[in-house]
Protein backbone atom coordinates (compact mmCIF):
# COMPACT_ATOMS: atom_id res chain seq x y z
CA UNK A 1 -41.53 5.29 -20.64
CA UNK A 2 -38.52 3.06 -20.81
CA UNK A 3 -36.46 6.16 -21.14
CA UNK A 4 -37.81 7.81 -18.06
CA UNK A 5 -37.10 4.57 -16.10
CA UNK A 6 -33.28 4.32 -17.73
CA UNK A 7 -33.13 8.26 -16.28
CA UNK A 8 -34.27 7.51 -13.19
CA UNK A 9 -31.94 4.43 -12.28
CA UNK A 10 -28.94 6.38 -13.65
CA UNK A 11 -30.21 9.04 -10.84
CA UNK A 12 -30.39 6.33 -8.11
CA UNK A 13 -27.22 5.11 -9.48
CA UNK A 14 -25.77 8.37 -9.04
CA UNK A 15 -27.03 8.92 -5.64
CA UNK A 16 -25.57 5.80 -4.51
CA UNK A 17 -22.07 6.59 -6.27
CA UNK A 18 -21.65 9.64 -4.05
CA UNK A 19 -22.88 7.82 -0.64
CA UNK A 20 -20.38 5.71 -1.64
CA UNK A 21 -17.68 7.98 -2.52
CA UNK A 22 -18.57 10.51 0.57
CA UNK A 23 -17.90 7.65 2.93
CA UNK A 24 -14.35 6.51 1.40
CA UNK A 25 -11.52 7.58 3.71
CA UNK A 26 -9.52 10.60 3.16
CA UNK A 27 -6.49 9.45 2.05
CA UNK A 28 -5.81 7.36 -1.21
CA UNK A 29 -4.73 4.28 -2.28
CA UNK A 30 -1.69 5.78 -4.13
CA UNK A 31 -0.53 7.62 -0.83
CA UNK A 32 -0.89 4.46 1.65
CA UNK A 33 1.22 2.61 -1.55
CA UNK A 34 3.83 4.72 -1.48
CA UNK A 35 4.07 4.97 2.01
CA UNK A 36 4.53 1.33 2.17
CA UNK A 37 7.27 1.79 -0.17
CA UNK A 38 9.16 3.91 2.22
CA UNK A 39 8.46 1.74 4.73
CA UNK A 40 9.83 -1.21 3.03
CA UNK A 41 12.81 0.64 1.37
CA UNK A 42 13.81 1.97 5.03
CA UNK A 43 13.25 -1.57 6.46
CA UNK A 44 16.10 -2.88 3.77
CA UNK A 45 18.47 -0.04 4.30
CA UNK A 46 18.27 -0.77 8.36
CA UNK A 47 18.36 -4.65 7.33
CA UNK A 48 21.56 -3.71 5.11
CA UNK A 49 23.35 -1.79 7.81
CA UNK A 50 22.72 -4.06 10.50
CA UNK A 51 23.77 -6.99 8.52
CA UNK A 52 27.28 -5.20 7.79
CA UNK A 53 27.72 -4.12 11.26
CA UNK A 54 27.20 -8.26 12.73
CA UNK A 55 29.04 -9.32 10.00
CA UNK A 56 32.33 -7.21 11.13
CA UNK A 57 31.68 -9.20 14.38
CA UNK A 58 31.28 -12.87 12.57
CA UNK A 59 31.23 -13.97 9.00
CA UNK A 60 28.97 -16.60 9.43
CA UNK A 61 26.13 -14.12 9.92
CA UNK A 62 26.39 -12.52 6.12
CA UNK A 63 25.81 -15.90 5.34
CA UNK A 64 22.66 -16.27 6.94
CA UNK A 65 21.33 -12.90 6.39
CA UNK A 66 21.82 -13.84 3.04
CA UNK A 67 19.98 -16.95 2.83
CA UNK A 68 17.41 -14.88 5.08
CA UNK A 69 16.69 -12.74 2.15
C-alpha cells in the first residue's frame, strides 16, 4: 500500500512538474543573461567614447566621469 501511494504522488508530482514547465516562457535564463551582458558591455563602450570625446572639450569632465564610475 505505502508503495502504491509513494507511486502515485511521484505521478501527481510529475504532472505538476510539466504544468509547470509548459507554462515557463520561451526563452532562458542563460539567453536574457547574456543579453544583459551585451547590453551592459555596449553601455560602457558608449560611456567610454563619450567620456573621451567631452574630455577633448574640458579636462575637468574625465575627472568626474571618473569618480562617476
Amino acid at each position: 500500500k505505502r508503495v502504491a501511494d509513494m507511486k502515485e504522488t511521484i505521478r501527481a508530482l510529475n504532472e505538476r512538474i510539466s504544468s509547470l514547465q509548459s507554462s515557463l516562457p520561451s526563452s532562458s535564463r542563460r539567453d536574457q543573461a547574456s543579453s544583459s551582458l551585451d547590453q551592459r558591455s555596449a553601455i560602457e563602450q558608449f560611456f567610454e567614447r563619450y567620456t573621451k570625446e567631452r574630455t577633448k572639450e574640458d579636462w575637468r569632465f574625465w575627472l568626474m566621469a571618473r569618480l562617476f564610475k
